[in-house]
PDB file of N, CA and C in Angstrom:
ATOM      1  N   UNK A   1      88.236 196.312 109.204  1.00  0.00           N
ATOM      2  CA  UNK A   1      87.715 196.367 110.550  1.00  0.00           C
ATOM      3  C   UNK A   1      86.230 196.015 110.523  1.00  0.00           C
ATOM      4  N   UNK A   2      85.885 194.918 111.193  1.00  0.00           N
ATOM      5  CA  UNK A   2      84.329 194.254 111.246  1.00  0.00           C
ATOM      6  C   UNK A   2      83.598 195.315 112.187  1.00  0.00           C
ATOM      7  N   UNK A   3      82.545 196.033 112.006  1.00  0.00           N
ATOM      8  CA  UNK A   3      81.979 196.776 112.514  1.00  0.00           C
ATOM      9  C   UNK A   3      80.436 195.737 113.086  1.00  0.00           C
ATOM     10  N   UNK A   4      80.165 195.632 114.428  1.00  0.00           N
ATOM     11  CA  UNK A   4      79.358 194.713 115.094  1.00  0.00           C
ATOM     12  C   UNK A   4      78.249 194.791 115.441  1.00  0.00           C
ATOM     13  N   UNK A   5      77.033 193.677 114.981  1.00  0.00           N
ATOM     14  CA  UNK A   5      75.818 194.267 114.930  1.00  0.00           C
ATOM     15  C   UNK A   5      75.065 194.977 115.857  1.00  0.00           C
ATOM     16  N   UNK A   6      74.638 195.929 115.940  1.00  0.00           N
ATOM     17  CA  UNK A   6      74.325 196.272 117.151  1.00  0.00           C
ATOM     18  C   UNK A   6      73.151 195.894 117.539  1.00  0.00           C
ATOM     19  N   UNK A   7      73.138 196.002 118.863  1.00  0.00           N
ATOM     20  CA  UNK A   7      72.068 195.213 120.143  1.00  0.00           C
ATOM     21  C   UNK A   7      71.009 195.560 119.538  1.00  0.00           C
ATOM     22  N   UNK A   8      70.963 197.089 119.469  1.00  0.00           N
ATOM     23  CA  UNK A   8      68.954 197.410 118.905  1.00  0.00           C
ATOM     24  C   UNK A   8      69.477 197.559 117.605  1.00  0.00           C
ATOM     25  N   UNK A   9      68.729 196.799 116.813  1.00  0.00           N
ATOM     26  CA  UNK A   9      68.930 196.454 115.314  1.00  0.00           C
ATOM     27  C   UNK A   9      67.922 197.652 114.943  1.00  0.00           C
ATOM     28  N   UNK A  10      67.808 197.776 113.502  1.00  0.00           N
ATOM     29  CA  UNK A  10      67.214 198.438 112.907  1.00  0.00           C
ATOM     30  C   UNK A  10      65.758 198.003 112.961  1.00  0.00           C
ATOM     31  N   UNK A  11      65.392 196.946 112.906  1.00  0.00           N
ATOM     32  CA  UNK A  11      64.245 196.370 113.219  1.00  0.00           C
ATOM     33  C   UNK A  11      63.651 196.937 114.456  1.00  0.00           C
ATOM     34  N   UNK A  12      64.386 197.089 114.980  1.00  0.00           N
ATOM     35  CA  UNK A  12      63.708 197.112 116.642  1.00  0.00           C
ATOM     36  C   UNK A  12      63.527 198.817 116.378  1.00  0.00           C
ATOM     37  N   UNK A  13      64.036 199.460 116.012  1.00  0.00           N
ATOM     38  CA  UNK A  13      64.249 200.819 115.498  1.00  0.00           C
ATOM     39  C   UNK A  13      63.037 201.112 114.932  1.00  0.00           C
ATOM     40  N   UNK A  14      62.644 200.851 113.820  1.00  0.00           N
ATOM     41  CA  UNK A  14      61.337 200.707 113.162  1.00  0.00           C
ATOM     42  C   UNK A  14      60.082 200.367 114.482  1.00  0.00           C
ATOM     43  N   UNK A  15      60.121 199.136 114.927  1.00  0.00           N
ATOM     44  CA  UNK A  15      59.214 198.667 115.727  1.00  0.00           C
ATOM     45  C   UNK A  15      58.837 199.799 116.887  1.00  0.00           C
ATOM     46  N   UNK A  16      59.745 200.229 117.091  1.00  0.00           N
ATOM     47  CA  UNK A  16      60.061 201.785 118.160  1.00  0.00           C
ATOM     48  C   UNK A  16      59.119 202.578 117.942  1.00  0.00           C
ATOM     49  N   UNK A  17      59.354 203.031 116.366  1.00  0.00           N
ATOM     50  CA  UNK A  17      58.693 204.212 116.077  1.00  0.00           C
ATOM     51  C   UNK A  17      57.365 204.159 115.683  1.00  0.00           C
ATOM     52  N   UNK A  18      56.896 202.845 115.045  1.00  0.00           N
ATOM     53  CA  UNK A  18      55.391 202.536 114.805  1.00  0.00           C
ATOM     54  C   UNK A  18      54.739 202.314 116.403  1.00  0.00           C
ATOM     55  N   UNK A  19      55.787 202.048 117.028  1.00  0.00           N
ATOM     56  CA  UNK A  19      54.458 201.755 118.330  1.00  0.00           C
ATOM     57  C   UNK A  19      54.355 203.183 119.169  1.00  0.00           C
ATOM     58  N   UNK A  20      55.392 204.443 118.733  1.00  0.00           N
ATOM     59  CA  UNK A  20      54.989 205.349 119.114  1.00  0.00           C
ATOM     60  C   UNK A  20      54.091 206.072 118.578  1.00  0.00           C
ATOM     61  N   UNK A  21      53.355 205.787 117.835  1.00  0.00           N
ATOM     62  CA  UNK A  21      52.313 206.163 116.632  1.00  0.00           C
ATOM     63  C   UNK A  21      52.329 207.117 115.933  1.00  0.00           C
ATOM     64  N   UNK A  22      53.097 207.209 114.883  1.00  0.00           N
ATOM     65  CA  UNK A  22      53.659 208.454 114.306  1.00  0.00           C
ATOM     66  C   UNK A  22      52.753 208.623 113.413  1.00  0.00           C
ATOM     67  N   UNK A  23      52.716 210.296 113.058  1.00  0.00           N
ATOM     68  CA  UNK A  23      51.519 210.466 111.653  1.00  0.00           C
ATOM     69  C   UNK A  23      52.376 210.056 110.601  1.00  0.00           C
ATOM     70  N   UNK A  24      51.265 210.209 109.468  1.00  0.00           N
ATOM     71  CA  UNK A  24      51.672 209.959 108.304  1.00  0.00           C
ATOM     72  C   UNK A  24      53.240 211.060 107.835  1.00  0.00           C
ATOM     73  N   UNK A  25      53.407 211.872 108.840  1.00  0.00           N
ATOM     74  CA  UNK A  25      54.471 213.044 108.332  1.00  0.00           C
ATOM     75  C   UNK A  25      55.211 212.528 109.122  1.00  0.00           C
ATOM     76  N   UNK A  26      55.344 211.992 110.265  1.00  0.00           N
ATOM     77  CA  UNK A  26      56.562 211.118 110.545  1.00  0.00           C
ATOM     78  C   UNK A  26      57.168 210.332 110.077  1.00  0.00           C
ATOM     79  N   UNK A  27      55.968 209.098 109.629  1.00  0.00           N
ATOM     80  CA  UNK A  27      56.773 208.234 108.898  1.00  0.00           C
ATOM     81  C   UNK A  27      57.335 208.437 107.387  1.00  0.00           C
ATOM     82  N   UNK A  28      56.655 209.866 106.672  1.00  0.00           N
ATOM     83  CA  UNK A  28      57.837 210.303 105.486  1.00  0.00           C
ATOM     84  C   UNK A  28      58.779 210.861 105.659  1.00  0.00           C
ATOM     85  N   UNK A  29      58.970 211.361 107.000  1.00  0.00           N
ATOM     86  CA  UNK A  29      60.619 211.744 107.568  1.00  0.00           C
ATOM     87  C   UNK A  29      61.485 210.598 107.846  1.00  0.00           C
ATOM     88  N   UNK A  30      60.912 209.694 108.391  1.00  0.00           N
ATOM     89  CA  UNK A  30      61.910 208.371 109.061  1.00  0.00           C
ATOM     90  C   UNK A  30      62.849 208.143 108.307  1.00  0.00           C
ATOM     91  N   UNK A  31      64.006 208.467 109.275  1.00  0.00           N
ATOM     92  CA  UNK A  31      65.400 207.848 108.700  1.00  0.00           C
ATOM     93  C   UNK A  31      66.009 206.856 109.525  1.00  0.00           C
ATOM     94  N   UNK A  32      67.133 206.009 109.244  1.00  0.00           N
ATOM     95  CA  UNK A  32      67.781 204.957 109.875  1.00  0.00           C
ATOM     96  C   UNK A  32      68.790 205.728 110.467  1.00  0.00           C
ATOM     97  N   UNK A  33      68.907 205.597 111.726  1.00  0.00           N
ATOM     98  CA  UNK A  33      69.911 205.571 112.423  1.00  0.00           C
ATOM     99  C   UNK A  33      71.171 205.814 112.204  1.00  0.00           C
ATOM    100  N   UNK A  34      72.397 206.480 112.313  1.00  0.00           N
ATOM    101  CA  UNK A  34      73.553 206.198 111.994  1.00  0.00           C
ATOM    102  C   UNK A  34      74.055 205.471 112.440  1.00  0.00           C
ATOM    103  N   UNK A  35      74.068 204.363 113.444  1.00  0.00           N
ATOM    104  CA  UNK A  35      74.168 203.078 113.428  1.00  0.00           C
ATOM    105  C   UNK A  35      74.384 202.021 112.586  1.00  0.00           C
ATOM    106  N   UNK A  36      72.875 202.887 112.267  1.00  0.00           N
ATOM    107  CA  UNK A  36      71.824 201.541 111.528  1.00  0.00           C
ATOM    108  C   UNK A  36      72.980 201.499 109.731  1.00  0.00           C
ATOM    109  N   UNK A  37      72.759 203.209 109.469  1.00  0.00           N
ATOM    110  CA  UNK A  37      73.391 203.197 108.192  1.00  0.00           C
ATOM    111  C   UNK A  37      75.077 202.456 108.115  1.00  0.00           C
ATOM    112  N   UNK A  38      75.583 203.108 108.842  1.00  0.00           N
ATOM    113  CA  UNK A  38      76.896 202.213 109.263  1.00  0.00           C
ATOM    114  C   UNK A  38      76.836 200.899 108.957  1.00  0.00           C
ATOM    115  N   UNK A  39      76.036 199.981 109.806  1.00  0.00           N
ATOM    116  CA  UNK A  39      76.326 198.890 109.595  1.00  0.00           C
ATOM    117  C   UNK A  39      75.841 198.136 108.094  1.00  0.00           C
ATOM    118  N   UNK A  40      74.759 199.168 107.910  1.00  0.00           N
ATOM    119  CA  UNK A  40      74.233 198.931 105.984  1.00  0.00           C
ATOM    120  C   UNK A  40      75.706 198.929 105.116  1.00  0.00           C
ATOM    121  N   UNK A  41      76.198 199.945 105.555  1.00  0.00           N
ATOM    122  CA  UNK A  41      77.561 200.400 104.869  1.00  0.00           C
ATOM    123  C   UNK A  41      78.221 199.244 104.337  1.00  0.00           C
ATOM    124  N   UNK A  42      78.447 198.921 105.785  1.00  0.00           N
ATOM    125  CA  UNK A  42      79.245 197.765 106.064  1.00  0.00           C
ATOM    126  C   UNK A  42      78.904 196.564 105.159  1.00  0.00           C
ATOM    127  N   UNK A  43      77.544 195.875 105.513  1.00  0.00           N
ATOM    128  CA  UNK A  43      77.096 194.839 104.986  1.00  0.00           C
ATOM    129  C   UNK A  43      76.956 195.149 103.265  1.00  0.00           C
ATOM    130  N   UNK A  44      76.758 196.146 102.934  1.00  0.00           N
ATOM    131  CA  UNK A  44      77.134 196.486 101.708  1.00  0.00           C
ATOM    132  C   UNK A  44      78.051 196.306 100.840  1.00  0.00           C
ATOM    133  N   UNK A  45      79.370 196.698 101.660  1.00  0.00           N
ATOM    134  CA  UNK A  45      80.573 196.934 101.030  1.00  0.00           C
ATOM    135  C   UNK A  45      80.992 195.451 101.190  1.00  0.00           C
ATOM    136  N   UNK A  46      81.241 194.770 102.229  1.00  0.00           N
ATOM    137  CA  UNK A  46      81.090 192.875 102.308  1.00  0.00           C
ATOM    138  C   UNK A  46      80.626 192.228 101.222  1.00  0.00           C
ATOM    139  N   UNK A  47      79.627 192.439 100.804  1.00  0.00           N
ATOM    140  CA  UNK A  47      78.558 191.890  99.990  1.00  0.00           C
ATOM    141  C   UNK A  47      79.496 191.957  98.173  1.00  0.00           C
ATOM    142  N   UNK A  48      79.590 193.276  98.556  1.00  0.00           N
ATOM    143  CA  UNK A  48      80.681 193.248  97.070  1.00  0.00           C
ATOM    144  C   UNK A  48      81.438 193.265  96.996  1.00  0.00           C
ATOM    145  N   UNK A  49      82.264 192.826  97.994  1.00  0.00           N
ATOM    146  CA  UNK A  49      83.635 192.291  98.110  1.00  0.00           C
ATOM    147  C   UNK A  49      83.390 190.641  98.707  1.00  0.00           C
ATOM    148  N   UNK A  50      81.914 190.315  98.572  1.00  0.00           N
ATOM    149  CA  UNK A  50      82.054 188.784  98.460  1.00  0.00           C
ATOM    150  C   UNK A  50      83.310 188.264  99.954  1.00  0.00           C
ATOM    151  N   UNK A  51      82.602 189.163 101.095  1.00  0.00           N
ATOM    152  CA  UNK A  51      83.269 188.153 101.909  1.00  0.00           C
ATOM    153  C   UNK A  51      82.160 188.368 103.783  1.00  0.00           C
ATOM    154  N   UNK A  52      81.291 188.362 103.128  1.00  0.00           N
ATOM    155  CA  UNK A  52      79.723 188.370 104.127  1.00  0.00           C
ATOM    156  C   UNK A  52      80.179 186.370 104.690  1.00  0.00           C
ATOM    157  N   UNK A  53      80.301 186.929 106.074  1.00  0.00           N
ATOM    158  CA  UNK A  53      79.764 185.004 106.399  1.00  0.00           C
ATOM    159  C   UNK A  53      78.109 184.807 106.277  1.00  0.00           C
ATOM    160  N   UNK A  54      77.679 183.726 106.765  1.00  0.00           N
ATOM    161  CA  UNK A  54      76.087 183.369 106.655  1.00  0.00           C
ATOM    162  C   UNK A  54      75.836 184.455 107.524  1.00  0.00           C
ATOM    163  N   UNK A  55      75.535 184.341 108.181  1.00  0.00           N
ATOM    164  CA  UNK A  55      75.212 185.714 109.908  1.00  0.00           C
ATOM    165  C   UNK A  55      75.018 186.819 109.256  1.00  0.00           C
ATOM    166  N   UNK A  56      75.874 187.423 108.369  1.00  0.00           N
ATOM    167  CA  UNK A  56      76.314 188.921 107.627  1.00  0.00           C
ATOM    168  C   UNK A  56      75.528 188.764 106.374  1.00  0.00           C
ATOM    169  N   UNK A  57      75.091 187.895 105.667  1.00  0.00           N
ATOM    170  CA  UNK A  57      74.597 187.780 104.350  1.00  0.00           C
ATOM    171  C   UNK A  57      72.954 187.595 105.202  1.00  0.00           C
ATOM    172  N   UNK A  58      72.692 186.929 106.143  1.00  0.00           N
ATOM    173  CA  UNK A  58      71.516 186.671 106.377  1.00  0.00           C
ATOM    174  C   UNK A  58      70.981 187.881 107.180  1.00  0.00           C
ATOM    175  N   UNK A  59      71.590 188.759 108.238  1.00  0.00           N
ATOM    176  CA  UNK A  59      71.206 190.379 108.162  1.00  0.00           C
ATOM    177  C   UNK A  59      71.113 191.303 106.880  1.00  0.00           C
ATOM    178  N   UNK A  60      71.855 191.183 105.846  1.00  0.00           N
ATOM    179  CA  UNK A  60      71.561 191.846 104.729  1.00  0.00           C
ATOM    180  C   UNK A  60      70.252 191.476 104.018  1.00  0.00           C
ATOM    181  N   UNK A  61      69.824 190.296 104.480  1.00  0.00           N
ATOM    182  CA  UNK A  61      68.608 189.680 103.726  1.00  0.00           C
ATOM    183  C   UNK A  61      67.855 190.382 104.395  1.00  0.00           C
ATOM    184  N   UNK A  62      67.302 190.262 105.937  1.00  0.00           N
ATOM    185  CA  UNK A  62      66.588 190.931 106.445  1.00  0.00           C
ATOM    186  C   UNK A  62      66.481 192.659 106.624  1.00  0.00           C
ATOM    187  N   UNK A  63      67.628 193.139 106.307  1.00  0.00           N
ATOM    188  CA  UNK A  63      67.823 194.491 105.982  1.00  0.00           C
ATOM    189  C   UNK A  63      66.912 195.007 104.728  1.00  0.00           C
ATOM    190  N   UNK A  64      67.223 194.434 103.968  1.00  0.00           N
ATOM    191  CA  UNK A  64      66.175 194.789 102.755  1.00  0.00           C
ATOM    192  C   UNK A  64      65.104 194.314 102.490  1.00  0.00           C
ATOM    193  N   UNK A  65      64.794 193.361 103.305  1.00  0.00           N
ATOM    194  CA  UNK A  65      62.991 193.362 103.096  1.00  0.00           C
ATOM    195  C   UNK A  65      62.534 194.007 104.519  1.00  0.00           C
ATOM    196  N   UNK A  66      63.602 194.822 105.186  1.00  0.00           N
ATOM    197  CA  UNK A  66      62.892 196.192 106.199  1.00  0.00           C
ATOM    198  C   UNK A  66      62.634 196.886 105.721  1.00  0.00           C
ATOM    199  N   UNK A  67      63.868 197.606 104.542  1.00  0.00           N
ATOM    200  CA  UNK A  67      63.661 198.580 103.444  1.00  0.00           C
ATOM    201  C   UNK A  67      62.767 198.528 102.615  1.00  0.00           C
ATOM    202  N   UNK A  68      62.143 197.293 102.185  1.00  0.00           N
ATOM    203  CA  UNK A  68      61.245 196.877 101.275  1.00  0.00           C
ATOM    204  C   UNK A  68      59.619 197.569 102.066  1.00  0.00           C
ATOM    205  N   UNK A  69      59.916 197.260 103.192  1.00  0.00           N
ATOM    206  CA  UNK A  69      58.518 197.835 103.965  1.00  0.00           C
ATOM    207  C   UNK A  69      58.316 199.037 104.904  1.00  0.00           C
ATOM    208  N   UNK A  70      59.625 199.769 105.134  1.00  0.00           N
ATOM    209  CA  UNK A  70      59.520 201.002 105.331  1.00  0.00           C
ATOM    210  C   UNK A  70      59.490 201.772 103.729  1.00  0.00           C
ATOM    211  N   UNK A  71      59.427 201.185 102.874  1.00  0.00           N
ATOM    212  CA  UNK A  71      59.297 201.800 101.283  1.00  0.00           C
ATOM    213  C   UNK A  71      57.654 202.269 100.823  1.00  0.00           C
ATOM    214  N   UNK A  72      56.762 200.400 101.474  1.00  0.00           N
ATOM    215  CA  UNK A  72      55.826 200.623 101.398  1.00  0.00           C
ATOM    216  C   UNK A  72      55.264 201.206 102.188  1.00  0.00           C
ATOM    217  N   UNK A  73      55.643 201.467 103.348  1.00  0.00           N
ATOM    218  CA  UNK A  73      54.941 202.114 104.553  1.00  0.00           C
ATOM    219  C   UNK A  73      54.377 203.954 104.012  1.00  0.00           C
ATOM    220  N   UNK A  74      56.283 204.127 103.072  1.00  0.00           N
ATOM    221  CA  UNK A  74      55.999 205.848 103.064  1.00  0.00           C
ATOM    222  C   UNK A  74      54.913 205.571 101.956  1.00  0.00           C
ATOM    223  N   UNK A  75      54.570 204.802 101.142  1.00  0.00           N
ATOM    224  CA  UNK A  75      53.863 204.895  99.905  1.00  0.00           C
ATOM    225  C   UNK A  75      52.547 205.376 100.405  1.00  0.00           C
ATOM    226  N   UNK A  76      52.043 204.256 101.626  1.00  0.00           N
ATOM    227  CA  UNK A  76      51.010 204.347 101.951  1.00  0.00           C
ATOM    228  C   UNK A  76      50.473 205.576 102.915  1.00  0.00           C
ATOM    229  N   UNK A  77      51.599 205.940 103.936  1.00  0.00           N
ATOM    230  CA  UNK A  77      51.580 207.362 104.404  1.00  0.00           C
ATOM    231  C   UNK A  77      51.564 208.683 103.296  1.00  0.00           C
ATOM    232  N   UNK A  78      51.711 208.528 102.102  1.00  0.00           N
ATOM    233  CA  UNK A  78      51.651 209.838 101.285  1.00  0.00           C
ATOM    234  C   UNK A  78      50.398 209.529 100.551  1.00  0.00           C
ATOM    235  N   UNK A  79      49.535 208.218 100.211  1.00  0.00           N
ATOM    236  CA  UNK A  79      48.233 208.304  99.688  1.00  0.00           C
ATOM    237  C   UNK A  79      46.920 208.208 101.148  1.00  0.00           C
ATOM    238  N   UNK A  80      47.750 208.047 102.337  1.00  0.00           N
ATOM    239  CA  UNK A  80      46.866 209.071 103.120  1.00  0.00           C
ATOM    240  C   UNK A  80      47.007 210.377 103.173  1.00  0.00           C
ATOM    241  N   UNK A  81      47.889 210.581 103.108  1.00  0.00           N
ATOM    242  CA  UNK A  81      48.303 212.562 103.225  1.00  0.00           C
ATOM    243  C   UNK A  81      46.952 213.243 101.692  1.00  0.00           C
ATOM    244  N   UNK A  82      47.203 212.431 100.848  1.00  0.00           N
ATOM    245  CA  UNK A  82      46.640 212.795  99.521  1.00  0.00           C
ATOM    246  C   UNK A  82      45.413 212.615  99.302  1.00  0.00           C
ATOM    247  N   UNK A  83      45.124 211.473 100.142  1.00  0.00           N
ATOM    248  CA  UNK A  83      43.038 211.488 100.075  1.00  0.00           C
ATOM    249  C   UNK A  83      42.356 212.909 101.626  1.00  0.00           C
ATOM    250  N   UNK A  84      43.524 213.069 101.871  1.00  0.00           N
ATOM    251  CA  UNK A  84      43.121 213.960 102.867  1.00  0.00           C
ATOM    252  C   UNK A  84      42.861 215.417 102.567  1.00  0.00           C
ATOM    253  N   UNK A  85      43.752 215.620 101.285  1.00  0.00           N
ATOM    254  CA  UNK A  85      44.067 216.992 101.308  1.00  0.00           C
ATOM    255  C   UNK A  85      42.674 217.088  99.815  1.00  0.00           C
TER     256      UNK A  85
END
């Protein structure tokens, strides 16, 4: 069963929460959506079962260089937390 991308992507999800200006303790809480994880699931389990079309392989691309920068985001929210304290 193809589970379908949804309208507000994870991207837009992210974009959400930085423009609501979260502290540095927000953004080390931020989690994805169950949506969002769902459809990770999904594109996941595709991926290694080698049957992603372009569309599905090219959201997985952009999926992980979101992850790649909500990664760096918490890095940088915990060496502000740390020059603070």
């Amino acid at each position: 069963m193809a589970i379908n991308a949804p309208a507000h992507t994870p991207a837009d999800e992210v974009m959400d929460f930085l423009l609501s200006g979260p502290t540095p303790e927000q953004v080390l809480a931020m989690r994805p959506s169950e949506a969002a994880q769902e459809r990770m699931r999904y594109l996941l389990d595709g991926n290694r079962n080698n049957t992603l079309n372009d569309a599905e392989r090219a959201e997985l691309e952009a999926y992980s260089q979101l992850e790649h920068f909500i990664r760096r985001l918490k890095v940088r929210a915990r060496e502000k937390l740390a020059s603070e304290a």
